[in-house]
C-alpha atoms as a PDB file:
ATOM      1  CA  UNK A   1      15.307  -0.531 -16.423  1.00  0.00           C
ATOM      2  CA  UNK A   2      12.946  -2.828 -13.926  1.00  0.00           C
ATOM      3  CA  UNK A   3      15.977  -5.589 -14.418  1.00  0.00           C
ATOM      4  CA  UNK A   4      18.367  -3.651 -13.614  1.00  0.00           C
ATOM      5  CA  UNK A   5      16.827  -1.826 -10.566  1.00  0.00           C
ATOM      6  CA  UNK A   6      15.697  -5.866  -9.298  1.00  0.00           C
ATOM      7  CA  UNK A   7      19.235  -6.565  -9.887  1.00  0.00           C
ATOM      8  CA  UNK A   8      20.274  -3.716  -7.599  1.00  0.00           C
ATOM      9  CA  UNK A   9      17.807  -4.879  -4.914  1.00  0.00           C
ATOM     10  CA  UNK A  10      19.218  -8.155  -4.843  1.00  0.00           C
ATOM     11  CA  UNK A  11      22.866  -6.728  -5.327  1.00  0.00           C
ATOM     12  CA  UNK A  12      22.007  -5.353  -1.682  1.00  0.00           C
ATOM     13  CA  UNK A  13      20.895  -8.114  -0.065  1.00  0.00           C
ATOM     14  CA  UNK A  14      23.492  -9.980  -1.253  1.00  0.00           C
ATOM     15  CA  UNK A  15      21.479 -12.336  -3.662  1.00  0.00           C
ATOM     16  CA  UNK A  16      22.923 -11.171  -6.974  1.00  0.00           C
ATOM     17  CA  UNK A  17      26.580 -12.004  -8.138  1.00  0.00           C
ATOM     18  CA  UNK A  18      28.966  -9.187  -9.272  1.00  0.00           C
ATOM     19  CA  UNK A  19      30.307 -11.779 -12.039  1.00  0.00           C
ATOM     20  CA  UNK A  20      26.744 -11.432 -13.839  1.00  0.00           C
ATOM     21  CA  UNK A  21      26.898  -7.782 -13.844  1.00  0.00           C
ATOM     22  CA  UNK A  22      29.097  -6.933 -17.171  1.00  0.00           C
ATOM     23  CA  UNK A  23      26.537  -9.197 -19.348  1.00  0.00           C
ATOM     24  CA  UNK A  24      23.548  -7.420 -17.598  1.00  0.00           C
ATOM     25  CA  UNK A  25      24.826  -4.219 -18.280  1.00  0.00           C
ATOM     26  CA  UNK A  26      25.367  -5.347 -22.454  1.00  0.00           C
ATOM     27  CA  UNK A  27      21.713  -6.283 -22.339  1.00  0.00           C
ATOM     28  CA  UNK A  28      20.246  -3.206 -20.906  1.00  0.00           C
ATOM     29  CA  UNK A  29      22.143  -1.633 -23.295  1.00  0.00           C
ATOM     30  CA  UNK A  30      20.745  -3.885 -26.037  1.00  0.00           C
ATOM     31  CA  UNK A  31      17.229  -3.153 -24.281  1.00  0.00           C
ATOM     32  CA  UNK A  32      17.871   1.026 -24.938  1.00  0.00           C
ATOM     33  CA  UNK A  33      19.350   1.719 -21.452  1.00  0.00           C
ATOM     34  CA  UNK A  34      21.992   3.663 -21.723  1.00  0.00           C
ATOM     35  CA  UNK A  35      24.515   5.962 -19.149  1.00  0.00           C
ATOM     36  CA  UNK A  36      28.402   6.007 -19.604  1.00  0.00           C
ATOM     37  CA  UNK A  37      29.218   3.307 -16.485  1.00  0.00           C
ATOM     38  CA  UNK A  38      26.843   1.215 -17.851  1.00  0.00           C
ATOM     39  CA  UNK A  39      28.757   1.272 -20.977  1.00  0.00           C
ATOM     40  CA  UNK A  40      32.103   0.433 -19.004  1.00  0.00           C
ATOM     41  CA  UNK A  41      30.693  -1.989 -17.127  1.00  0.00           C
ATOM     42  CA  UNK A  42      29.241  -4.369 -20.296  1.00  0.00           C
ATOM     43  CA  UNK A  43      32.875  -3.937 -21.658  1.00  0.00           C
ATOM     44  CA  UNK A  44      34.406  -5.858 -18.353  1.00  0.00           C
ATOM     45  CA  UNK A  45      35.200  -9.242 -17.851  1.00  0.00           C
ATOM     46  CA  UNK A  46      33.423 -11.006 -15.597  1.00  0.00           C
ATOM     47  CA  UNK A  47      36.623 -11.028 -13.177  1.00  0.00           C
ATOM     48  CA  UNK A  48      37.088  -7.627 -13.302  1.00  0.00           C
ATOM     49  CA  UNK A  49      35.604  -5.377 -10.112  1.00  0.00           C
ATOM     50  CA  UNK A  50      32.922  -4.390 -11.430  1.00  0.00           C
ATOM     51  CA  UNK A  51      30.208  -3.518  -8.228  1.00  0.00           C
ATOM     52  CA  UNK A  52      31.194  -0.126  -8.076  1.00  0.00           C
ATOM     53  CA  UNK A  53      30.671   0.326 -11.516  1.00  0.00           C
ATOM     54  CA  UNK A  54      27.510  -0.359 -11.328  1.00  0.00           C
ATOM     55  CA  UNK A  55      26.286   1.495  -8.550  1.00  0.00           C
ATOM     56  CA  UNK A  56      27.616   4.331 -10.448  1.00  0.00           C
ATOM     57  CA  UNK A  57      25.468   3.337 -13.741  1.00  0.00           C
ATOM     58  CA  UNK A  58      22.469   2.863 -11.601  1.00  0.00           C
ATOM     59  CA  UNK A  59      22.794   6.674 -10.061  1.00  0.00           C
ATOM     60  CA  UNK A  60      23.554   8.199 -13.434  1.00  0.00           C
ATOM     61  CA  UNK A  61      20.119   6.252 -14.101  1.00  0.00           C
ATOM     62  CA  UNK A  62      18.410   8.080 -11.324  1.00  0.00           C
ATOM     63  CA  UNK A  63      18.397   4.736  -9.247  1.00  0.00           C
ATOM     64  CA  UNK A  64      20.633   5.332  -6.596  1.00  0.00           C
ATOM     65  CA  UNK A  65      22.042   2.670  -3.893  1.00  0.00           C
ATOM     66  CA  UNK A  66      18.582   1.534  -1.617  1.00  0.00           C
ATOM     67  CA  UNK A  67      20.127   0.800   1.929  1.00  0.00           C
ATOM     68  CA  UNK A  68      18.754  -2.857   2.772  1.00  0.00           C
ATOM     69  CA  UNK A  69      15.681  -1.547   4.635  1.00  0.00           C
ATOM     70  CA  UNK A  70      14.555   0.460   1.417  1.00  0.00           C
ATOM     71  CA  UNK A  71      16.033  -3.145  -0.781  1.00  0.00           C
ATOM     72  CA  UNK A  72      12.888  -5.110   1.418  1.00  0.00           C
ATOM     73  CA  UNK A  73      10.542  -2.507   0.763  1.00  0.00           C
ATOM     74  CA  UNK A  74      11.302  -2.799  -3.187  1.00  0.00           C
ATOM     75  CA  UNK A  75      11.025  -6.282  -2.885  1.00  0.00           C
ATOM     76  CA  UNK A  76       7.882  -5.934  -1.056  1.00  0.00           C
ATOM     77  CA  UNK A  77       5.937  -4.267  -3.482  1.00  0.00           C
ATOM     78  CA  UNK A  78       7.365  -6.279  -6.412  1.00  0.00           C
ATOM     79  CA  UNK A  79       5.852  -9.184  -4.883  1.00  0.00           C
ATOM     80  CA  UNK A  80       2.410  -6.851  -4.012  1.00  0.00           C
ATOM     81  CA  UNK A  81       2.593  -6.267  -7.673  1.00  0.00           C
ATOM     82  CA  UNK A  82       3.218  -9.464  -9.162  1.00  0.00           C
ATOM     83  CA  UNK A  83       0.866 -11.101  -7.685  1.00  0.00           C
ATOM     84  CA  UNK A  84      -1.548  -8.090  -8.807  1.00  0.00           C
ATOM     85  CA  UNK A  85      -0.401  -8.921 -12.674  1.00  0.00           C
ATOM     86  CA  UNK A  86      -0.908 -12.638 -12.367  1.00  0.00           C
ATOM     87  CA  UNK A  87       3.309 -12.883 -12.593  1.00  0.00           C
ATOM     88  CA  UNK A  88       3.059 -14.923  -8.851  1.00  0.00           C
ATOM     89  CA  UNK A  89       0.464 -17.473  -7.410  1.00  0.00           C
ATOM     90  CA  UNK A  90      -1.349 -15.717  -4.073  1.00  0.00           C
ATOM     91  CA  UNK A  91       0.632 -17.931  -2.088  1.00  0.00           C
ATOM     92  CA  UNK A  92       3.887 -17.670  -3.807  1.00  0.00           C
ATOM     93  CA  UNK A  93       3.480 -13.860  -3.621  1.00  0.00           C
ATOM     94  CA  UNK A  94       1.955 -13.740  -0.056  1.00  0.00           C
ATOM     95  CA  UNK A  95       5.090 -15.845   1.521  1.00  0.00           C
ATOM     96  CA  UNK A  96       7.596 -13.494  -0.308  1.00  0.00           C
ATOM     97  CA  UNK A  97       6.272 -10.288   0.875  1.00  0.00           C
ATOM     98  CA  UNK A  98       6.087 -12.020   4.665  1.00  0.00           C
ATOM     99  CA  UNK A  99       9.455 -12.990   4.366  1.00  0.00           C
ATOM    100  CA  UNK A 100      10.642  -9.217   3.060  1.00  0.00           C
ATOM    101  CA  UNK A 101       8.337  -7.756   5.914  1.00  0.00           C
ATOM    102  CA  UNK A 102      10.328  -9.976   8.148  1.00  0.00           C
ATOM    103  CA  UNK A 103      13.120  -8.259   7.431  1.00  0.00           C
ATOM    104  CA  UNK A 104      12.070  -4.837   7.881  1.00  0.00           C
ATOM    105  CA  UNK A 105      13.181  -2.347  11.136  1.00  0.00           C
ATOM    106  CA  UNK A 106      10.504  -3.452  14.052  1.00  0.00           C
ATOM    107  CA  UNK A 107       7.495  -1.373  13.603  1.00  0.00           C
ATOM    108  CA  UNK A 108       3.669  -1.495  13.633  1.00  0.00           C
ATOM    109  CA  UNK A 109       3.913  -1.060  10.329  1.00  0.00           C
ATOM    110  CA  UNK A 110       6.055  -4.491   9.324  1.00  0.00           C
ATOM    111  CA  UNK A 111       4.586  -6.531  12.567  1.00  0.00           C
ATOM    112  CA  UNK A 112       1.076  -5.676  10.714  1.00  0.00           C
ATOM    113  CA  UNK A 113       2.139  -6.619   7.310  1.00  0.00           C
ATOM    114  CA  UNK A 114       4.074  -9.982   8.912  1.00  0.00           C
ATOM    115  CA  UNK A 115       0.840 -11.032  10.515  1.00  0.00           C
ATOM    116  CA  UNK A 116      -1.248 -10.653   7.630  1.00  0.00           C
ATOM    117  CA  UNK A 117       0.668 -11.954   5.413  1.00  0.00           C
ATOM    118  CA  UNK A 118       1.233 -15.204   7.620  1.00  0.00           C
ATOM    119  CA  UNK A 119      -2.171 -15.296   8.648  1.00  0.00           C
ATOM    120  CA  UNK A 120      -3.362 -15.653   5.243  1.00  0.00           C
ATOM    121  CA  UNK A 121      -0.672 -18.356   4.642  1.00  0.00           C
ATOM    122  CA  UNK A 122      -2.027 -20.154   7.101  1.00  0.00           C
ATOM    123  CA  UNK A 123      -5.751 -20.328   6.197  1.00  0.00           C
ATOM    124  CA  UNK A 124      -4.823 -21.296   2.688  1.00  0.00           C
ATOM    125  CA  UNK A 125      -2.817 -24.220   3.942  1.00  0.00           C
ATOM    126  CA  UNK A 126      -5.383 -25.115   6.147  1.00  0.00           C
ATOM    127  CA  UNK A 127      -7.513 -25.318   3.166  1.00  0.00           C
ATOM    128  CA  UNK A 128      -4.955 -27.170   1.323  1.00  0.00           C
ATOM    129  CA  UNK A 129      -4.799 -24.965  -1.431  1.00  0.00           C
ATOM    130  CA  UNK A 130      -8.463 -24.937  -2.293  1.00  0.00           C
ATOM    131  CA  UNK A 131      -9.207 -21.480  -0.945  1.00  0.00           C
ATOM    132  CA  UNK A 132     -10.040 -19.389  -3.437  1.00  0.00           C
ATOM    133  CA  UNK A 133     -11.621 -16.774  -1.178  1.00  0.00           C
ATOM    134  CA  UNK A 134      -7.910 -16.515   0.524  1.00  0.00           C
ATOM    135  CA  UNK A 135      -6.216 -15.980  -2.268  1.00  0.00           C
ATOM    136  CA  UNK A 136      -9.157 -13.451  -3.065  1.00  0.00           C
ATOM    137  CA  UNK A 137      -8.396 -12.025   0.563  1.00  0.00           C
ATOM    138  CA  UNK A 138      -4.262 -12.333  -0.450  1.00  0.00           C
ATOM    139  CA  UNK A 139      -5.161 -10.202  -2.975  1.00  0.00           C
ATOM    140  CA  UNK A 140      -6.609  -7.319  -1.411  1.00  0.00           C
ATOM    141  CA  UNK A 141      -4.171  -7.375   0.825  1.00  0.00           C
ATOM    142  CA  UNK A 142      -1.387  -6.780  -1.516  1.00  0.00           C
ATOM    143  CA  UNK A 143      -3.788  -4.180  -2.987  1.00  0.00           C
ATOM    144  CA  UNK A 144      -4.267  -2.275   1.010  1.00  0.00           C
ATOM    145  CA  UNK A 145      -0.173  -2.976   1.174  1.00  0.00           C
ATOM    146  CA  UNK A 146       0.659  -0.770  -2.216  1.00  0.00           C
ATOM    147  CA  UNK A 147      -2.286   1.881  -1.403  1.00  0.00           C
ATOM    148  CA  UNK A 148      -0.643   2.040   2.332  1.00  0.00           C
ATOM    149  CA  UNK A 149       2.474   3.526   1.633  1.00  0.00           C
ATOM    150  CA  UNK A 150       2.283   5.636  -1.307  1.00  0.00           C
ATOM    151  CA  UNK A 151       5.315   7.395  -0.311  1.00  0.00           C
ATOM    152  CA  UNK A 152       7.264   3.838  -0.100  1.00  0.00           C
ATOM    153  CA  UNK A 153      10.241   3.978  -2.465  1.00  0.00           C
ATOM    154  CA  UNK A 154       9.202   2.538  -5.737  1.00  0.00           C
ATOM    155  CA  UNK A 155      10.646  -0.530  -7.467  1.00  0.00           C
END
């Protein structure tokens, strides 16, 4: 189900293409995922419309559409919690959630989360990559971003 809710994520910011989404439907299935849409949409060709389809698989899964501001937050926190899990490098991690911060509605909120993030990109350049106390710091930050917004819609 985490696939398939990345894949809607990216569907929304316009990073995922609808041809892929018939064979990514068979393999959820394959994985135990299962709703009727997602059914029709592994039987489609790759040509056929198929978008639609599987917004209406991901609802019946109880992951509705995200509008692109909730698509950055998802993104957000994946990257807070891959780099939590080891899955990203601090600085692979840290430059992904700036960039989906970035992208968020002006606030205090994302211009706080921007300049961390950056900040911290910064210093460990600076330190060309031997900075193990800013990836230490990178770290806790990721850990204060997930504790700050508990409420945040989860990936």
């Amino acid at each position: 189900m985490k696939h398939l809710r990345k894949t809607a994520v990216d569907l929304v910011l316009g990073e995922q293409s609808t041809h892929e989404l018939p064979m990514l439907a068979a393999e959820a299935l394959a994985r135990g995922v299962d709703s009727p849409a997602l059914r029709t949409l592994a039987g489609l060709s790759r040509a056929d419309a198929s978008r639609e389809l599987f917004w209406q698989a991901m609802a019946e899964l109880g992951f509705p559409r995200p509008d692109p501001e909730t698509a950055w937050h998802h993104r957000m926190r994946w990257a807070a919690q891959s780099l939590l899990r080891g899955e990203l490098s601090p600085y692979d991690a840290s430059d992904q959630i700036y960039w989906c911060a970035s992208h968020l509605e002006r606030s205090p909120h994302a211009t706080s989360v921007t300049d961390r993030f950056l900040g911290l990109q910064l210093a460990w350049e600076e330190l060309q990559g031997q900075a193990p106390a800013v990836e230490d710091q990178m770290r806790e930050a990721a850990t204060a971003l997930l504790r700050a917004s508990p409420d945040a819609p989860r990936p």
